[in-house]
Protein backbone atom coordinates (compact mmCIF):
# COMPACT_ATOMS: atom_id res chain seq x y z
CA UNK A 1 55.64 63.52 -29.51
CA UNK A 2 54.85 60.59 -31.82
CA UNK A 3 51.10 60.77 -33.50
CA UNK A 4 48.62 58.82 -31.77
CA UNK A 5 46.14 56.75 -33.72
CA UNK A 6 42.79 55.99 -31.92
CA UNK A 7 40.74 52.61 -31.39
CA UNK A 8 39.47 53.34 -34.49
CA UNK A 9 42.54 54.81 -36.74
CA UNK A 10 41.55 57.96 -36.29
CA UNK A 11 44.60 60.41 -36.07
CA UNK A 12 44.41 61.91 -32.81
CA UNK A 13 45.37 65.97 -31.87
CA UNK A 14 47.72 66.70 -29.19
CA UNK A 15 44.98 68.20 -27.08
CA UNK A 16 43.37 64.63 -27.59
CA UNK A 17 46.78 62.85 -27.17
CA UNK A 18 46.77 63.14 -22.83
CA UNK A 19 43.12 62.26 -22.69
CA UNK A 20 43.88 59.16 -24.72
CA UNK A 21 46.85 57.97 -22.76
CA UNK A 22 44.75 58.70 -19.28
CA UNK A 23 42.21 56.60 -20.33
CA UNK A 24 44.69 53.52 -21.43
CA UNK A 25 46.31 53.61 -18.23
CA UNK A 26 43.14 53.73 -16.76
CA UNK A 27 42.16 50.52 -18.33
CA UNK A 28 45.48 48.91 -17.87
CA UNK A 29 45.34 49.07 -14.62
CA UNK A 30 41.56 48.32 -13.94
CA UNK A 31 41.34 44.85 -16.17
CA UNK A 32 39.93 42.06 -15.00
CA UNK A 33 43.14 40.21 -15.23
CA UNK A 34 46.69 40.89 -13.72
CA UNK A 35 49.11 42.78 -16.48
CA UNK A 36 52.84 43.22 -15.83
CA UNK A 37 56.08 43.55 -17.87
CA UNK A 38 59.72 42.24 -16.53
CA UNK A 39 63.08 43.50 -17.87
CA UNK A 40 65.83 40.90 -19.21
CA UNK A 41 66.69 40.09 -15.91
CA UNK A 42 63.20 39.23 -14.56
CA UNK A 43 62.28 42.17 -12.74
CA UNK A 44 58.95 44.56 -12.88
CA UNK A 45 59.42 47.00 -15.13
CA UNK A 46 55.38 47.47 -15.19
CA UNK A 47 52.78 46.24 -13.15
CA UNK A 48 48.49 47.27 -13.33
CA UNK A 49 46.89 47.65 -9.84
CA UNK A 50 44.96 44.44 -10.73
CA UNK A 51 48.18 42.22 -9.86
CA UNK A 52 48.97 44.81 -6.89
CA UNK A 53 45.95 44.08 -5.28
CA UNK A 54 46.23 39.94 -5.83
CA UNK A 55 49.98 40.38 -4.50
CA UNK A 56 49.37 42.94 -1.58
CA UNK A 57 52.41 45.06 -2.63
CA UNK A 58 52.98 48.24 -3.85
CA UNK A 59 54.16 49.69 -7.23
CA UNK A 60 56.92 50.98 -5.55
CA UNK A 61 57.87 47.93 -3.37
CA UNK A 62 58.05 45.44 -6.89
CA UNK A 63 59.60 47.80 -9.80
CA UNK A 64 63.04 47.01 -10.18
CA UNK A 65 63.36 45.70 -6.99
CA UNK A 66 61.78 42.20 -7.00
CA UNK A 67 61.82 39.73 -10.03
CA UNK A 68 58.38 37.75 -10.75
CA UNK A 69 59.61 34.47 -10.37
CA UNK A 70 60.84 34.89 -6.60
CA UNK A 71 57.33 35.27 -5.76
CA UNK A 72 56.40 31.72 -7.18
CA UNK A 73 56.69 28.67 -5.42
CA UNK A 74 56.18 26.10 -8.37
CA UNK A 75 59.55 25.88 -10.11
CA UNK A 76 62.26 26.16 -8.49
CA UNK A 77 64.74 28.66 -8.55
CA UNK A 78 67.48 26.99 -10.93
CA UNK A 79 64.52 26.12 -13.03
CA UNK A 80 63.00 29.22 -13.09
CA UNK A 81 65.66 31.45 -14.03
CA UNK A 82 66.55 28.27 -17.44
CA UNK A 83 62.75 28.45 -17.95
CA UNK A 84 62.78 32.41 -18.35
CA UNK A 85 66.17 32.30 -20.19
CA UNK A 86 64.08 29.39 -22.76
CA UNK A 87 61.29 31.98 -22.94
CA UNK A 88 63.45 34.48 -23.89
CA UNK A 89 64.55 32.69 -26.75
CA UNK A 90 60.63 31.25 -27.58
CA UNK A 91 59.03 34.23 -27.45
CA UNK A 92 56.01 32.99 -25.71
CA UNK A 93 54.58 30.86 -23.32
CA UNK A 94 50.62 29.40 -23.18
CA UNK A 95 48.90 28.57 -19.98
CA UNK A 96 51.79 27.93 -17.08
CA UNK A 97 50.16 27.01 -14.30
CA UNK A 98 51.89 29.05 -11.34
CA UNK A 99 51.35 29.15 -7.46
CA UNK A 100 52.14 32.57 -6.11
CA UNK A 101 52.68 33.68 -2.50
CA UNK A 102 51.12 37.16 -1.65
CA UNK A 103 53.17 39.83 0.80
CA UNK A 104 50.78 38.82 3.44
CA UNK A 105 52.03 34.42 2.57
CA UNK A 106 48.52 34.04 0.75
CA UNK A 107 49.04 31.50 -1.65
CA UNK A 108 47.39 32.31 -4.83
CA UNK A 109 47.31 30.23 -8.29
CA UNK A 110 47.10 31.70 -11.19
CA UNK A 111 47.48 30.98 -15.06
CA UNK A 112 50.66 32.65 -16.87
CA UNK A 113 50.82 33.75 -20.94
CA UNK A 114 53.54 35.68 -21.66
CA UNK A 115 55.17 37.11 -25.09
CA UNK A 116 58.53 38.67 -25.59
CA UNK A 117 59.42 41.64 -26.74
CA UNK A 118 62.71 42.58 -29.15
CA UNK A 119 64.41 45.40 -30.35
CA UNK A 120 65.24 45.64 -34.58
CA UNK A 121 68.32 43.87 -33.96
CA UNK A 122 66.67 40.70 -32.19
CA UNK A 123 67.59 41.43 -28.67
CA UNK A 124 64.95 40.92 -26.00
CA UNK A 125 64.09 43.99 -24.21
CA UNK A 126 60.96 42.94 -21.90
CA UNK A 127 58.01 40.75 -21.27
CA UNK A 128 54.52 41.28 -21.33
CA UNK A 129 52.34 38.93 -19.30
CA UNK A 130 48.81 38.17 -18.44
CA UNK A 131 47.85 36.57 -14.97
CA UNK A 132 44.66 34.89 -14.50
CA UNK A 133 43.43 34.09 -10.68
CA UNK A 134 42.81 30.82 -10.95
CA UNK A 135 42.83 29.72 -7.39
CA UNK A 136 39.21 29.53 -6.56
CA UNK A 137 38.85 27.31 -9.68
CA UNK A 138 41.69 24.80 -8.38
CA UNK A 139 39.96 24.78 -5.12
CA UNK A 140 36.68 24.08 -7.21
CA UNK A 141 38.66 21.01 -9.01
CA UNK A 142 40.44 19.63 -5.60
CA UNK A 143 36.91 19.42 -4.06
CA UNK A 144 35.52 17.81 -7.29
CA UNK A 145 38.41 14.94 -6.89
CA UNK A 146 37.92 14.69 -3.27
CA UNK A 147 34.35 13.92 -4.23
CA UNK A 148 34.95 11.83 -7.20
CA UNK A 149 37.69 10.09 -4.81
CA UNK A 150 35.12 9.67 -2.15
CA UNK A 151 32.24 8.32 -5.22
CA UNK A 152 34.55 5.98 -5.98
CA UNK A 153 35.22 4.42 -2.58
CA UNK A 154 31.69 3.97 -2.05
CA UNK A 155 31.25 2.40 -5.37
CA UNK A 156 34.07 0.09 -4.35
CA UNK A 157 31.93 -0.79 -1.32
CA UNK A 158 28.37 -1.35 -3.04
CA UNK A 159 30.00 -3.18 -5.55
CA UNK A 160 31.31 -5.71 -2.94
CA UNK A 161 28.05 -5.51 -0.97
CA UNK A 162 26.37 -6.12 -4.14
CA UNK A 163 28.54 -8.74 -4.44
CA UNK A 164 27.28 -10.12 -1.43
CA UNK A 165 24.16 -9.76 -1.51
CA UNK A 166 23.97 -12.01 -4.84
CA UNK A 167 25.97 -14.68 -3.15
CA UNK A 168 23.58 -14.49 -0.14
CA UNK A 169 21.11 -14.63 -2.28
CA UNK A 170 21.78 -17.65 -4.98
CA UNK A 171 23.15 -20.08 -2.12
CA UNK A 172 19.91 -19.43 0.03
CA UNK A 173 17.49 -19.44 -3.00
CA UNK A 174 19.67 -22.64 -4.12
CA UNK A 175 19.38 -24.38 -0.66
CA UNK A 176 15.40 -23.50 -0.63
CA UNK A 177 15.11 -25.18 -3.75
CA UNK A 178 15.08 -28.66 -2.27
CA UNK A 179 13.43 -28.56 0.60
CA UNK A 180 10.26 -27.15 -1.44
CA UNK A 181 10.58 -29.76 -4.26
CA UNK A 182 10.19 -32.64 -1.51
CA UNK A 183 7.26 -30.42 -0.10
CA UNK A 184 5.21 -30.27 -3.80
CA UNK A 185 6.64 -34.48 -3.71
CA UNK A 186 5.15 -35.39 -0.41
CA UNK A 187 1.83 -33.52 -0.85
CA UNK A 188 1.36 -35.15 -4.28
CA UNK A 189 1.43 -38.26 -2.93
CA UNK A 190 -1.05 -37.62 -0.44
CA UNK A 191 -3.44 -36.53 -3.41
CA UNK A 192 -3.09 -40.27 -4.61
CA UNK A 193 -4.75 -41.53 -1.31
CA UNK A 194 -7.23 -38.74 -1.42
CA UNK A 195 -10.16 -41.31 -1.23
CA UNK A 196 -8.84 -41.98 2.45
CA UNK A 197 -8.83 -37.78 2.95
CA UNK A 198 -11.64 -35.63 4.43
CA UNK A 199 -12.84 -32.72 2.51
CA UNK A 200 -10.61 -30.44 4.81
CA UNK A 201 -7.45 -32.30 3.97
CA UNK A 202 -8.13 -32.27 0.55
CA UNK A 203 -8.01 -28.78 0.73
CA UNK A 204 -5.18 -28.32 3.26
CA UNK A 205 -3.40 -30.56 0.51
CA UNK A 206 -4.33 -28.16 -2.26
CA UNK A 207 -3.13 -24.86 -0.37
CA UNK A 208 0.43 -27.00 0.70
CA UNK A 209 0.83 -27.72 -3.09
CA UNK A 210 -0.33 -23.87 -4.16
CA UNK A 211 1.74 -22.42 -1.63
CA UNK A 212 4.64 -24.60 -2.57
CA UNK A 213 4.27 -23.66 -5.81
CA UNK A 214 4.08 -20.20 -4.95
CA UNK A 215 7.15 -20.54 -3.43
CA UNK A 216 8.86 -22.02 -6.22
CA UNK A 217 8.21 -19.28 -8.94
CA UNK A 218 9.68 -17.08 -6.26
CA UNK A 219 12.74 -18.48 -5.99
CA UNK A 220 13.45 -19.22 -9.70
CA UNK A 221 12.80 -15.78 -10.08
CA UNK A 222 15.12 -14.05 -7.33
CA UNK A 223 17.77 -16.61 -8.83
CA UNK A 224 16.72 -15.27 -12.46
CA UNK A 225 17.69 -11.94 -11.21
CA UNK A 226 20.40 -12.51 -9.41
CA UNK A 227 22.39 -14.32 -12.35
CA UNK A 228 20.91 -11.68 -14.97
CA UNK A 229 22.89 -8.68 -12.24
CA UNK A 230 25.72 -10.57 -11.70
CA UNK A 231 25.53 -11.42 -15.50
CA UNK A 232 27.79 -14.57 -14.85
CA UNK A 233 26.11 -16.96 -17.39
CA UNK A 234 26.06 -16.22 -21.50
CA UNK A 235 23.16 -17.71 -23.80
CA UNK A 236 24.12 -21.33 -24.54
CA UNK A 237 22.88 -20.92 -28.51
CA UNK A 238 22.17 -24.22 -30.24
CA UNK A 239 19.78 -25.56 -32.75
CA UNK A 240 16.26 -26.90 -30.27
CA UNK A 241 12.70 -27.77 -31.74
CA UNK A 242 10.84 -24.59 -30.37
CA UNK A 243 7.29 -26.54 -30.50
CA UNK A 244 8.30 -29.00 -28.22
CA UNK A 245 9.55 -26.50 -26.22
CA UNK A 246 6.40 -24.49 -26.02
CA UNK A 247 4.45 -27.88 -25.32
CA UNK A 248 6.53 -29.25 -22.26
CA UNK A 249 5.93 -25.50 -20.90
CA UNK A 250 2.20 -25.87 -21.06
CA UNK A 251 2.25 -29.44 -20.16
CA UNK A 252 3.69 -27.93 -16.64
CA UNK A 253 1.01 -25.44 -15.93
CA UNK A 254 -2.28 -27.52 -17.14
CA UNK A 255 -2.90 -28.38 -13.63
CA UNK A 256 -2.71 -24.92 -12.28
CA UNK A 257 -5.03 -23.69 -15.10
CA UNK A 258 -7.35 -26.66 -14.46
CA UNK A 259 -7.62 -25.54 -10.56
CA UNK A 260 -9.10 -21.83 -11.98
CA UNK A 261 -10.95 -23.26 -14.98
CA UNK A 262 -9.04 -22.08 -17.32
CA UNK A 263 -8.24 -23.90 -20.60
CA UNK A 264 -4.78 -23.70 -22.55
CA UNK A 265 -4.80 -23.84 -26.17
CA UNK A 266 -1.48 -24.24 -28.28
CA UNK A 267 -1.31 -23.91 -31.80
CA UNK A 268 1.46 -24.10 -34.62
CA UNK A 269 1.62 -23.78 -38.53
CA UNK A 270 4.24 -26.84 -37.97
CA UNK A 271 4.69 -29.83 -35.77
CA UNK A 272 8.45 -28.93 -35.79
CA UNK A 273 10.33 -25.92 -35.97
CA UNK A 274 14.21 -25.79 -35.37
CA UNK A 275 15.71 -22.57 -34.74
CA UNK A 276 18.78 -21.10 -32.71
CA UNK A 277 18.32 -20.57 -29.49
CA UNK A 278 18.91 -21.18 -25.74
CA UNK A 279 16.33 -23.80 -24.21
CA UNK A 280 16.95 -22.49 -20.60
CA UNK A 281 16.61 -19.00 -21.77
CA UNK A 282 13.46 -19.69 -23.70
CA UNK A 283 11.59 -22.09 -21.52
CA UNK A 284 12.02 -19.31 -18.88
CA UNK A 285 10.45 -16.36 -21.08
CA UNK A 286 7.70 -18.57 -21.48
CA UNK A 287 6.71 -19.80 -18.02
CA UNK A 288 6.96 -15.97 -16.80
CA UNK A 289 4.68 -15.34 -19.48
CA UNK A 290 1.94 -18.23 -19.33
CA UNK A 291 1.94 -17.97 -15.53
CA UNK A 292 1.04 -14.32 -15.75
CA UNK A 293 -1.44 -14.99 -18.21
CA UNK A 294 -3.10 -17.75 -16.21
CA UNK A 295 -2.61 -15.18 -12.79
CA UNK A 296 -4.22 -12.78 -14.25
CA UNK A 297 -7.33 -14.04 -16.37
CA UNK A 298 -10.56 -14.72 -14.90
CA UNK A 299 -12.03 -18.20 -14.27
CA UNK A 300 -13.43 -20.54 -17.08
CA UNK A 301 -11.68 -18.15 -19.62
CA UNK A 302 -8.51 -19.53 -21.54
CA UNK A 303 -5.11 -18.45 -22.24
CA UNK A 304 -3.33 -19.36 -25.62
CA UNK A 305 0.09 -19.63 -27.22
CA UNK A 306 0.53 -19.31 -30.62
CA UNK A 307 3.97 -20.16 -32.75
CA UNK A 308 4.01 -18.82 -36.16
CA UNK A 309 7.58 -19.06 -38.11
CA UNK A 310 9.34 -18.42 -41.06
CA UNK A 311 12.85 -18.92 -42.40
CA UNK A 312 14.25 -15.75 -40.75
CA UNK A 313 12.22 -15.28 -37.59
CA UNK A 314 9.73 -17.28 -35.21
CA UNK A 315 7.32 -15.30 -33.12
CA UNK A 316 5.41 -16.28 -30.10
CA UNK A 317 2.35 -14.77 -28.58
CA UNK A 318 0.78 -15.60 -25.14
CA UNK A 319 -2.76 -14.32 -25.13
CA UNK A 320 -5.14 -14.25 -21.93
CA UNK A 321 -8.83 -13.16 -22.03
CA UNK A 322 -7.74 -11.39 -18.08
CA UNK A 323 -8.72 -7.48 -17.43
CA UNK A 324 -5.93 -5.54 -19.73
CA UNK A 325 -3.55 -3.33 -18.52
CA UNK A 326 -4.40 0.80 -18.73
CA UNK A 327 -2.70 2.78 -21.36
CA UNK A 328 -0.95 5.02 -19.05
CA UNK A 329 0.68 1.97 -17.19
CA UNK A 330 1.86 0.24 -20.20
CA UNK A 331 5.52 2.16 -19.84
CA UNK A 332 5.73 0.11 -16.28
CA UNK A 333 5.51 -2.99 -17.69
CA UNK A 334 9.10 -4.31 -17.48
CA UNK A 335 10.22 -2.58 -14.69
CA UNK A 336 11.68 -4.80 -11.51
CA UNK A 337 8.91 -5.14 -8.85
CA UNK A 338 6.39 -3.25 -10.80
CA UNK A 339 3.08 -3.51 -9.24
CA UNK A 340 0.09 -2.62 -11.78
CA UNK A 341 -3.73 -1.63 -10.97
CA UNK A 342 -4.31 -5.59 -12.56
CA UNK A 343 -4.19 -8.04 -10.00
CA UNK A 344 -4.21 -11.27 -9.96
CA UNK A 345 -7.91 -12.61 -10.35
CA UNK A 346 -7.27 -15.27 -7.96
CA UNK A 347 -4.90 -13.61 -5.08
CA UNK A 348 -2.56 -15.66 -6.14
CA UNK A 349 1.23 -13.88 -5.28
CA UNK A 350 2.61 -11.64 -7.60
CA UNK A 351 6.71 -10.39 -6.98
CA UNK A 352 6.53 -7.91 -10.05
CA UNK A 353 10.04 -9.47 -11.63
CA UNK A 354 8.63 -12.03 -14.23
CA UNK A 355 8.23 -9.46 -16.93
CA UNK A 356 11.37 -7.70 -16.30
CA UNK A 357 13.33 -10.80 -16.59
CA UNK A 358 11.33 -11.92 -19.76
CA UNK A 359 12.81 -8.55 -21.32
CA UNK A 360 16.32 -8.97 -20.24
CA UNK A 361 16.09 -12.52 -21.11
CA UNK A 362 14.69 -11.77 -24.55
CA UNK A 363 17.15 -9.43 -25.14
CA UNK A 364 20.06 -11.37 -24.51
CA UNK A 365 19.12 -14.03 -26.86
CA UNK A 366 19.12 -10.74 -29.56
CA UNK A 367 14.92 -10.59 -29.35
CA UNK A 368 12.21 -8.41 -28.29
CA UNK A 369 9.48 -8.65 -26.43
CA UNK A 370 5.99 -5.79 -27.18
CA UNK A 371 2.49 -5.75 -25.46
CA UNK A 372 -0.96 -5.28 -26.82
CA UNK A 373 -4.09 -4.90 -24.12
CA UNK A 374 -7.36 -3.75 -23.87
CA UNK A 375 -9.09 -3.02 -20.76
CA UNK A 376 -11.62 -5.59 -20.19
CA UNK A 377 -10.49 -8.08 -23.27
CA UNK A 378 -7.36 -8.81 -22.30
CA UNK A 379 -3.46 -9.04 -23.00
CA UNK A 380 -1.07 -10.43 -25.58
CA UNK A 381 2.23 -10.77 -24.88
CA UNK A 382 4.72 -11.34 -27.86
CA UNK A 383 8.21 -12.21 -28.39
CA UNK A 384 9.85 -12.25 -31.61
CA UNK A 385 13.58 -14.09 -32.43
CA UNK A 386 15.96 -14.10 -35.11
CA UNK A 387 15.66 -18.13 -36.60
């Protein structure tokens, strides 16, 4: 009997020899994974209980009397029998993904590395193989696609909805646009007779044109949002005079700041500034940001806008002397339909989308947009661009 050398290299006595082969049998055949070895011609020389139990056979029923590859179903049999005559040349093979059919017709996949084993002289004499159980893991996988199939599907479907819904959405807000300009038309032109008016019609004039206005800044905002999701149109960048910009804005809301007392102020280091930028994209940041000012400040208080500018960036900052915004809310501030403890002073309507489309708008155009409020004093809004 050849020596025996231990786990360890320890030399190990004949009385220690039987003990040592009786335990590596015993841990041959009780791995985790599937062991067997085939002869030259394919067929079990070896096999661990591990793989006897997977397969359902006995020792007795697979040595020498079946060969491994008639119990697969993945190659066929032409193609197994070149593949094992390649692998007897390789030596080895990594990771063959095999499906295996049990005694009982279980189908079982499993994961195949393999090495070959030569005499001095070269010839191959067996194969030693590992088999991993990989079937619950492929069943794992083909739910996971089924699911990711089934994901995408519905994605496919909100995407067209979504689709939808924007069209829906810019023709009506489109189409509503008219109608409410000749509304805010017709009731200005009572105003001019309003010597000829009772005091109720005056005011039953002034809630048509609020109202009308109302609706107005809601439907520039739902289309503001709807082009900013369907992202359809790009910042038109040109060279514009960003003071007269800022003044046409305020000229727009002095009367609604007149009807809560509330004074605008405007002021500029320079009666002209050119810089790149997109008018539309601008002009909007800017109403969004003087009509929340002027929402949400108290009457006879005022709101200003201030322009300051150099050669490399122009900054503009809407201050209001309103209530402030907490600390703890200032992290909601640009979210869509965001509805803070501030209201406005005036119950005048409030969608929660103008500051979420100043940010997305500000960002497009490469800028950024930062709040600074205290409770009681007020907020100041500011929006910084590249020149």
């Amino acid at each position: 009997m050849k020596e025996l050398i231990g786990f360890f290299g320890e030399k190990l006595s004949v009385e220690h020899s039987s003990d040592y082969i009786s335990f590596i049998e015993e841990f041959y055949n009780n791995a985790p994974n599937a062991y067997h070895s085939l002869d030259a011609d394919g067929y079990f020389l070896k096999v661990n209980d591990t793989e006897l139990k997977m397969l359902g056979y006995t020792r007795e029923e697979l040595i020498g009397k079946k060969r491994f590859f008639d119990l697969q179903i993945t190659l066929l049999t032409e193609n197994a029998e070149e593949f094992y005559r390649q692998f007897k040349q390789t030596g080895s093979t990594r990771n063959l993904e095999l499906e295996l059919v049990s005694k009982t017709g279980n189908h079982i996949q499993v994961l195949l590395n393999a090495n070959a084993i030569y005499d001095k002289d070269g010839k191959f004499i067996a194969s030693n193989s590992v088999i991993v159980d990989i079937t619950h893991k492929k069943a794992l996988e083909k739910e996971l696609m089924e699911k990711n199939q089934e994901l995408n599907h519905l994605n496919e479907q909100l995407f067209h909805t979504n689709q939808e819904k924007n069209r829906f959405i810019g023709i009506a807000s489109h189409d509503l646009q008219n109608p409410i300009t000749n509304i805010k038309l017709i009731a200005g032109k009572f105003r001019k007779t309003a010597q000829n008016l009772t005091d109720s019609q005056k005011r039953w004039i002034d809630e048509l044109v609020s109202t009308s206005e109302r609706m107005s800044s809601l439907i520039k905002n739902m289309l503001s949002v709807n082009r900013l999701e369907r992202e359809s149109i790009s910042p038109e960048i040109d060279f514009h005079n960003i003071v007269q910009i800022l003044t046409t804005s305020l000229n727009r809301f002095e009367e609604i700041a007149n009807r809560k007392g509330i004074s605008l102020h405007f002021e500029s280091q320079v009666p002209i500034f050119m810089a790149q930028t997109d008018q539309e994209y601008l002009t909007e940041i800017i109403d969004n940001l003087v009509s929340n000012a002027i929402k949400f400040s108290y009457a006879d208080s005022s709101v200003s806008v201030k322009l300051e500018c150099t050669s490399s960036y122009f900054e503009i900052a809407v201050q209001d002397q309103g209530q402030g915004i907490l600390p703890e809310e200032m992290n909601l501030l640009f979210g869509r339909f965001q509805k803070l403890s501030a209201k406005p002073t005036s119950n005048e309507s409030s969608t929660g989308l103008g500051l979420s489309i100043v940010k997305e708008l500000a960002e497009q155009l490469g800028g950024t947009v930062s709040c600074d409020s205290q409770i009681g004093k007020g907020t100041c809004f500011t929006v910084k661009f590249k020149s």
